[in-house]
C-alpha atoms as a PDB file:
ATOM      1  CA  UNK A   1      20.077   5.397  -9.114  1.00  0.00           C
ATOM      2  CA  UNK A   2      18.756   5.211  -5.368  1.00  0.00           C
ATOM      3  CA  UNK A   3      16.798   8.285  -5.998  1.00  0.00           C
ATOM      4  CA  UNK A   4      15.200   6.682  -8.872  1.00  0.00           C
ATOM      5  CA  UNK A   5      14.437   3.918  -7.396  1.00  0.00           C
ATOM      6  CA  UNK A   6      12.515   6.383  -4.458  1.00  0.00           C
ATOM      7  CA  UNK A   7      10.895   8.240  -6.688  1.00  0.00           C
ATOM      8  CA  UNK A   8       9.501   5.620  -8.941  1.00  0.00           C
ATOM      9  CA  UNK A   9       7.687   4.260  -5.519  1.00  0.00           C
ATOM     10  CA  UNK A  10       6.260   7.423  -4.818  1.00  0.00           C
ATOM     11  CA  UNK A  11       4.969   8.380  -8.119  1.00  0.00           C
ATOM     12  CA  UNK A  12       4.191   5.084  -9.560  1.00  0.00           C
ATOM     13  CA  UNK A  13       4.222   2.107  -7.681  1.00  0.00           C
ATOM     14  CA  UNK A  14       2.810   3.239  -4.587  1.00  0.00           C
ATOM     15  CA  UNK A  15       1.002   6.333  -5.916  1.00  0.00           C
ATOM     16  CA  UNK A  16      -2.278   7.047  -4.412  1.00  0.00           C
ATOM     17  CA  UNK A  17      -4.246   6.116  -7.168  1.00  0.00           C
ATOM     18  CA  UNK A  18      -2.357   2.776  -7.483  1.00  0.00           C
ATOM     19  CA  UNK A  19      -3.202   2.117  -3.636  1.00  0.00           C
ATOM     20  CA  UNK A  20      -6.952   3.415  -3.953  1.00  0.00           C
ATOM     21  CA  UNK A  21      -7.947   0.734  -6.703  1.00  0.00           C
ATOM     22  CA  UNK A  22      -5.550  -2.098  -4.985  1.00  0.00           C
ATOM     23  CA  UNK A  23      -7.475  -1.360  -1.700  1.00  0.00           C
ATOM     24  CA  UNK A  24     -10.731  -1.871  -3.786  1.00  0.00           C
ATOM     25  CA  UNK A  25      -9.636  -5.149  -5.467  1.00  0.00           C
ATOM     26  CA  UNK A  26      -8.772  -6.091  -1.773  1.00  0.00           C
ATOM     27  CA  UNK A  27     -12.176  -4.979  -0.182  1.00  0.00           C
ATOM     28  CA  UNK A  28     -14.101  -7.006  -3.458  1.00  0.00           C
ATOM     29  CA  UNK A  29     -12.234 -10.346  -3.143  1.00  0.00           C
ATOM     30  CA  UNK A  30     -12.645 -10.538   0.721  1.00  0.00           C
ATOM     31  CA  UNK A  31     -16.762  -9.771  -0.319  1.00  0.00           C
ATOM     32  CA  UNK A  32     -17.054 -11.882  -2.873  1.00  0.00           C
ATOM     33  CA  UNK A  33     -16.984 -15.895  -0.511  1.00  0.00           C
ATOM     34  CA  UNK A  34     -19.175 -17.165  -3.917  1.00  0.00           C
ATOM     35  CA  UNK A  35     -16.187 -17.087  -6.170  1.00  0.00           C
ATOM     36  CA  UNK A  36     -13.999 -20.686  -6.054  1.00  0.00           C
ATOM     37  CA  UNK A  37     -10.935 -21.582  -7.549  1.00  0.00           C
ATOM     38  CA  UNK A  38      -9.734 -25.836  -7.638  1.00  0.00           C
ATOM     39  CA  UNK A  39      -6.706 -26.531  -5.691  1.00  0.00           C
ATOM     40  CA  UNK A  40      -4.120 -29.037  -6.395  1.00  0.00           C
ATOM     41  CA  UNK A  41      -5.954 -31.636  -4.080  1.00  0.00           C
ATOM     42  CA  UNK A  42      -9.429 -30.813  -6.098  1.00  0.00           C
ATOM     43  CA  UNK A  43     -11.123 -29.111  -3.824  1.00  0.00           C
ATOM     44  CA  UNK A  44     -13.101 -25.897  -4.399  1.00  0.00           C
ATOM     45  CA  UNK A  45     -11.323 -22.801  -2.817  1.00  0.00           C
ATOM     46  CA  UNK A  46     -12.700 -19.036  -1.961  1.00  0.00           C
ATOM     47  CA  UNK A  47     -10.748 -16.254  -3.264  1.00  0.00           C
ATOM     48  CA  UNK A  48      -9.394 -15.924   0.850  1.00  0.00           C
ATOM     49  CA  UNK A  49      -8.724 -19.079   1.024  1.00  0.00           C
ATOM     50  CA  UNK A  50      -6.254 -19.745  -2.296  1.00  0.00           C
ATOM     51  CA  UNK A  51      -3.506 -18.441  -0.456  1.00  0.00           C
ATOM     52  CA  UNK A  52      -2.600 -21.499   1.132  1.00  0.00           C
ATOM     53  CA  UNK A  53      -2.962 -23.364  -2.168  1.00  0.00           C
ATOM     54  CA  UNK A  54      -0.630 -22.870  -5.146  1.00  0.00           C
ATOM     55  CA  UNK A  55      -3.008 -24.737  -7.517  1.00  0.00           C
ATOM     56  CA  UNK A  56      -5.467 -22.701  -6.500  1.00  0.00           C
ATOM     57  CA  UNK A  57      -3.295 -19.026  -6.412  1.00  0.00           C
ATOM     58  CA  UNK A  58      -1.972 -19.507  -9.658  1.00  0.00           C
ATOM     59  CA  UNK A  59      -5.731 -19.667 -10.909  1.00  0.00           C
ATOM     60  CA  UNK A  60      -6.081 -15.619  -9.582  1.00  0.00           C
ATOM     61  CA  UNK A  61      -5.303 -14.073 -12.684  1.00  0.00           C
ATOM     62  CA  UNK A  62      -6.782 -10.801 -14.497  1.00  0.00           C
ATOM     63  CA  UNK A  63      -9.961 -12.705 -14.847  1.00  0.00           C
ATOM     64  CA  UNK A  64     -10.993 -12.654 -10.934  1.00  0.00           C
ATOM     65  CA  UNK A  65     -12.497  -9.215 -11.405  1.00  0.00           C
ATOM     66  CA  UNK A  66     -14.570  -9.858 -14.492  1.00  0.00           C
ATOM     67  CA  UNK A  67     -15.502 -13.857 -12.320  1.00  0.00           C
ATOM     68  CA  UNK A  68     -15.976 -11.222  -9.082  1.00  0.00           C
ATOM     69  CA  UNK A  69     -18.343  -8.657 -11.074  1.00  0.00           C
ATOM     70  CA  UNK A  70     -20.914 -11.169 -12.093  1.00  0.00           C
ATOM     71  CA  UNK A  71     -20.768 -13.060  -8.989  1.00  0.00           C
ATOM     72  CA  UNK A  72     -23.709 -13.029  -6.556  1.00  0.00           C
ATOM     73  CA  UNK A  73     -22.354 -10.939  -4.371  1.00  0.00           C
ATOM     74  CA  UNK A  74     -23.987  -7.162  -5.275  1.00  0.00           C
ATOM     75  CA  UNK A  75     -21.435  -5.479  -3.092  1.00  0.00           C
ATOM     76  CA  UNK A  76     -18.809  -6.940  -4.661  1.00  0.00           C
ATOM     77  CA  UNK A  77     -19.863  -6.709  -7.736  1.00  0.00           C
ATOM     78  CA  UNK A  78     -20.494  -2.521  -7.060  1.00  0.00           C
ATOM     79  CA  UNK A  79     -16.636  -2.139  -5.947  1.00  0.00           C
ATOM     80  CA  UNK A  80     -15.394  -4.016  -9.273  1.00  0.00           C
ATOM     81  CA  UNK A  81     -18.114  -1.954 -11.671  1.00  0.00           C
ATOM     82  CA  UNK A  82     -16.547   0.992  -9.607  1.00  0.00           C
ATOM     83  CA  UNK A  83     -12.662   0.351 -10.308  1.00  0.00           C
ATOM     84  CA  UNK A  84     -13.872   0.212 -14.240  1.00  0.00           C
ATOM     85  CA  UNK A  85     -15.731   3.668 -13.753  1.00  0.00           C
ATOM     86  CA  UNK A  86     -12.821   4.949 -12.457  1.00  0.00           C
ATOM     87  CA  UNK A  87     -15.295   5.915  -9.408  1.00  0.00           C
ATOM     88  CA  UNK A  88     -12.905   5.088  -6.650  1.00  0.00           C
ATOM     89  CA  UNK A  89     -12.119   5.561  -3.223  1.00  0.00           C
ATOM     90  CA  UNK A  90     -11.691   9.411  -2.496  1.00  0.00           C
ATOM     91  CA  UNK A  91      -8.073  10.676  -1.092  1.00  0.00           C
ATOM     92  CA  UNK A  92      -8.472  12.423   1.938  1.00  0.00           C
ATOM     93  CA  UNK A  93      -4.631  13.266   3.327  1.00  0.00           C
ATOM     94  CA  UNK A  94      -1.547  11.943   4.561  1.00  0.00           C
ATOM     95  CA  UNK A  95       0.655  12.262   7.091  1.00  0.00           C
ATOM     96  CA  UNK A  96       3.655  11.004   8.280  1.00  0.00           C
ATOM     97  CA  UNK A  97       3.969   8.298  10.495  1.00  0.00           C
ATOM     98  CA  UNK A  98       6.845   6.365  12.910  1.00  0.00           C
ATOM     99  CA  UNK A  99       7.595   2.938  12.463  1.00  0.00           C
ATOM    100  CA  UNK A 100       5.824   1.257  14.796  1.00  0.00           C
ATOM    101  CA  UNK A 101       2.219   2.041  13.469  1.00  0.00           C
ATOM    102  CA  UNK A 102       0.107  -0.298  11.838  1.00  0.00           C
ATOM    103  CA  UNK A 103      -3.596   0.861  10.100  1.00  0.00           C
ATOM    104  CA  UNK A 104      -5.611  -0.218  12.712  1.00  0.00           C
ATOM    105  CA  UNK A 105      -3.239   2.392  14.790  1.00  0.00           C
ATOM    106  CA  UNK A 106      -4.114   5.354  12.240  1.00  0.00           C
ATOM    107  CA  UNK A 107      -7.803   4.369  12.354  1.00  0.00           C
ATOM    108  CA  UNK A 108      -7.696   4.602  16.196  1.00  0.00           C
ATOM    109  CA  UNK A 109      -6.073   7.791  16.531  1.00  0.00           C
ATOM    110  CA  UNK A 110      -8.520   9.635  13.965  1.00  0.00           C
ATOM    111  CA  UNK A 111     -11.953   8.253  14.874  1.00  0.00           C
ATOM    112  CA  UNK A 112     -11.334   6.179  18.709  1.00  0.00           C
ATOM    113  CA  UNK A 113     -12.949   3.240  19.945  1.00  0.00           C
ATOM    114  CA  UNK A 114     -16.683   4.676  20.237  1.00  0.00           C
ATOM    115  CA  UNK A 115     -19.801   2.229  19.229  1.00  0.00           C
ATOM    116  CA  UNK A 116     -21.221   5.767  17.283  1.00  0.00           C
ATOM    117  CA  UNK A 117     -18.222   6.051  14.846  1.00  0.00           C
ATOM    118  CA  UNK A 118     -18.714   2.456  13.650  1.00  0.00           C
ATOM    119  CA  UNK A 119     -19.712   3.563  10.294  1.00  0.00           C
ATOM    120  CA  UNK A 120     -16.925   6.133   9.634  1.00  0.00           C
ATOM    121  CA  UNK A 121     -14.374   3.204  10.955  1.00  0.00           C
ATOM    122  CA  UNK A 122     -15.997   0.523   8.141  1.00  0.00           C
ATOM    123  CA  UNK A 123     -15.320   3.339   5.710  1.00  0.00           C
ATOM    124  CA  UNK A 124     -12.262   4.983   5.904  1.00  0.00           C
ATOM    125  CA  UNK A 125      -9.563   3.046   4.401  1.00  0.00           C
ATOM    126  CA  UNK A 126      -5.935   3.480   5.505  1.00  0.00           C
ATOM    127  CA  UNK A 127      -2.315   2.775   3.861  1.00  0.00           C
ATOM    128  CA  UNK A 128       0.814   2.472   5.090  1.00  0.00           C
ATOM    129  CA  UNK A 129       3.318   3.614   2.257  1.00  0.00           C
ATOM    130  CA  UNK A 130       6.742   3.012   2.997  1.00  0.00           C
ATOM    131  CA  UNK A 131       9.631   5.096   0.657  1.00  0.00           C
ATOM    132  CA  UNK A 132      13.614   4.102   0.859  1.00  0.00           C
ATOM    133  CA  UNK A 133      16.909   4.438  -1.025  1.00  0.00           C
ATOM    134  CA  UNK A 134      16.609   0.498  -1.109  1.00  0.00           C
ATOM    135  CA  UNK A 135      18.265  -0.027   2.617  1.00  0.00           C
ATOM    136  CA  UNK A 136      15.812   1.047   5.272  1.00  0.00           C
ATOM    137  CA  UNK A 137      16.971   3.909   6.828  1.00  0.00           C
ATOM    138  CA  UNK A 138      20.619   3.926   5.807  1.00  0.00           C
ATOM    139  CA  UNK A 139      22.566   5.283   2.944  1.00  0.00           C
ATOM    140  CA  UNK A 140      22.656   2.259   0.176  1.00  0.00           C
ATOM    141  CA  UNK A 141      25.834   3.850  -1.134  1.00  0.00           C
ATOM    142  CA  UNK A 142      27.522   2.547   1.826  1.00  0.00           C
ATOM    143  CA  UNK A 143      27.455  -1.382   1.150  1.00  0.00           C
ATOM    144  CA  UNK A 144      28.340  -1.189  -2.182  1.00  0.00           C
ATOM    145  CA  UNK A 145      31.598  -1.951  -3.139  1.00  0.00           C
ATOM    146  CA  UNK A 146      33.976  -0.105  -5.349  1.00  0.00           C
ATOM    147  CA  UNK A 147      36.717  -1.058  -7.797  1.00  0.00           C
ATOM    148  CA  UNK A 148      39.774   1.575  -7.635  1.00  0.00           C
ATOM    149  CA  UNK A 149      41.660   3.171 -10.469  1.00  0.00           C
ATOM    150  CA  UNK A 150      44.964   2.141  -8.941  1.00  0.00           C
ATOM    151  CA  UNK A 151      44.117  -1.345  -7.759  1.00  0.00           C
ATOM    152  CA  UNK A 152      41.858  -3.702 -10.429  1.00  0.00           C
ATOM    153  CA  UNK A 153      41.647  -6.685  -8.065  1.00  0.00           C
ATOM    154  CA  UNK A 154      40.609  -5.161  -4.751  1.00  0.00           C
ATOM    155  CA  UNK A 155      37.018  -3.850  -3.839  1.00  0.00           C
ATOM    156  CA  UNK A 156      36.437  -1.516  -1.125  1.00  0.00           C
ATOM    157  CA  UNK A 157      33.580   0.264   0.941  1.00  0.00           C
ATOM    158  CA  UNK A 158      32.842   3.957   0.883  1.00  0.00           C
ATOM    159  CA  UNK A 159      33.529   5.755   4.029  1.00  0.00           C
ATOM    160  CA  UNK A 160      30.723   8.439   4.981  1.00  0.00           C
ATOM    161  CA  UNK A 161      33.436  11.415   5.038  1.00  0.00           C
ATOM    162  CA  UNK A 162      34.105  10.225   1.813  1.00  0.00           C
ATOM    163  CA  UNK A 163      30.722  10.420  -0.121  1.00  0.00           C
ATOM    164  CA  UNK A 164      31.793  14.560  -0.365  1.00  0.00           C
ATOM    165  CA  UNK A 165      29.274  16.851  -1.889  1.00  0.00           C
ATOM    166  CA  UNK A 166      27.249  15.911   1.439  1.00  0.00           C
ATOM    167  CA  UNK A 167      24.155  18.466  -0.047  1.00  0.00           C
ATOM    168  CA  UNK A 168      23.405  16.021  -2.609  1.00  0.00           C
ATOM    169  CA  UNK A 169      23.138  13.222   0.188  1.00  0.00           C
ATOM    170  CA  UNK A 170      19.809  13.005   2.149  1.00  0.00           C
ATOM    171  CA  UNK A 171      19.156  13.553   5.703  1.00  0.00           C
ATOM    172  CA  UNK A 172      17.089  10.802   5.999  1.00  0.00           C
ATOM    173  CA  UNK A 173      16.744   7.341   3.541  1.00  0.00           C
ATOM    174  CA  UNK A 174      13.421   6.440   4.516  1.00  0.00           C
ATOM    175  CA  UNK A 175      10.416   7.380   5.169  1.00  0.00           C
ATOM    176  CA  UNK A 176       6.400   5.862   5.953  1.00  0.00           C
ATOM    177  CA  UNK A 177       3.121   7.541   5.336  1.00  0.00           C
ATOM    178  CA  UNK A 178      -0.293   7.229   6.243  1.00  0.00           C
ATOM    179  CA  UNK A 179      -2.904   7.823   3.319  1.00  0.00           C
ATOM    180  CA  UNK A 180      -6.529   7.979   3.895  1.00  0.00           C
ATOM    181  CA  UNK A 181      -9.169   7.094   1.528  1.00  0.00           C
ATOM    182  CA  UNK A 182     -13.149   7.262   1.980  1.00  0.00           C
ATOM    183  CA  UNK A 183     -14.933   4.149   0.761  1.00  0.00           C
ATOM    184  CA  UNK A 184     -18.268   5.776   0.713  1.00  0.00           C
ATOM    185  CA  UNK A 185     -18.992   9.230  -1.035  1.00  0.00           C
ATOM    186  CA  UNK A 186     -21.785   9.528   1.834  1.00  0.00           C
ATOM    187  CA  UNK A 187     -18.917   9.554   4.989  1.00  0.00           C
ATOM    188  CA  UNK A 188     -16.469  11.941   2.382  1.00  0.00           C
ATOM    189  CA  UNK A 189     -17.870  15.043   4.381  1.00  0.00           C
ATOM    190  CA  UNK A 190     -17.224  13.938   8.244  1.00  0.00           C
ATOM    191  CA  UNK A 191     -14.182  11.794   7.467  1.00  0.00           C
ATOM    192  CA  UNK A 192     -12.270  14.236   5.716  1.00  0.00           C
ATOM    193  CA  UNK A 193     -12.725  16.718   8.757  1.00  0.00           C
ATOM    194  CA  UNK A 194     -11.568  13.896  11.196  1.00  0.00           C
ATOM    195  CA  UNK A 195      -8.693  12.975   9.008  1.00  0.00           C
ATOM    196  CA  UNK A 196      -7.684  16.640   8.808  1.00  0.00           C
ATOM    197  CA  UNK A 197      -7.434  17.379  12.591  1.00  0.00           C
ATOM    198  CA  UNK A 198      -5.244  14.461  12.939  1.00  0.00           C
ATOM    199  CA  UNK A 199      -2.702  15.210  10.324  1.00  0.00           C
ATOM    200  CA  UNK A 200      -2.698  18.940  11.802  1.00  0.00           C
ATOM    201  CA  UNK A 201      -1.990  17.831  15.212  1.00  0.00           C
END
């Protein structure tokens, strides 16, 4: 059931593609400042801005990306027309990570700090995918509790030793990866090369 539960995140709900076109939606809602949803005190609220408003977060439905793609915001408008051409951000590699890093972290260590990789820092987009058995990095099995055959009315906790076949249990319960994307098919080129020294090193 844990492993299940793993491999549905890895394969589904935080598959690559899944991530590429959420990073998208992302990138197009914090473009598009001309689309406004009413909050519960009336006001007019950006798509940024809804957040703190539950009249106004309830209202971000479906229907943002077709309000987004005719807004009058071009670029925004590009990234939704994009997502519905299936023409989305390119998968460059993954690698991973400790627990400590954050995407700003990833960006650093590929490209730096320099003024001349501006460009290649606005476009390479960077997730942090996290994978468990559903308790961090230990073994879920060992906070359940179990009913015995002999006694019906008393529950007890698994010991380690006594989990047995020990080549069906994991070494490790968790695990976090950093996936690269390129925004821009013009930066595909330089920021794959980048992105592959780092995940060699």
């Amino acid at each position: 059931m844990f492993h299940i539960r793993f491999t549905l995140h890895r394969k589904a709900y935080q598959h690559r593609v899944t991530k590429a076109v959420e990073m998208m939606i992302g990138d197009a809602m914090e473009l598009a400042d001309d689309v406004k949803v009413k909050g519960d005190d009336g006001n007019e609220k950006r798509i940024h801005e809804a957040v703190g408003d539950m009249g106004a977060y309830i209202k971000l439905n479906d229907d943002v990306l077709h309000r987004i793609a005719e807004s009058s915001n071009e670029a925004a408008g590009e990234l939704v027309a994009r997502i519905y051409e299936r023409k989305l951000y390119k998968y460059l590699d993954e690698k991973t990570i400790t627990n400590d890093m954050k995407e700003q972290d990833v960006v650093k260590e590929i490209l730096g700090t320099e003024n001349a990789e501006k460009e290649l820092q606005k476009n390479l987009g960077v997730d942090i995918a996290s994978y468990d058995y559903g308790n961090k990095d230990k073994n879920p099995v060992l906070n359940a509790y179990f009913y015995t055959k002999d006694d019906n009315y008393t529950a007890i906790q698994l010991k380690e030793i006594a989990l047995g076949r020990l080549m069906m249990v994991p070494k490790r319960f968790n695990e976090r990866v950093a996936r690269m994307f390129c925004k821009d098919p013009e930066y595909e080129e330089p920021l794959k090369k980048k992105t592959k020294v780092w995940c060699n090193k």
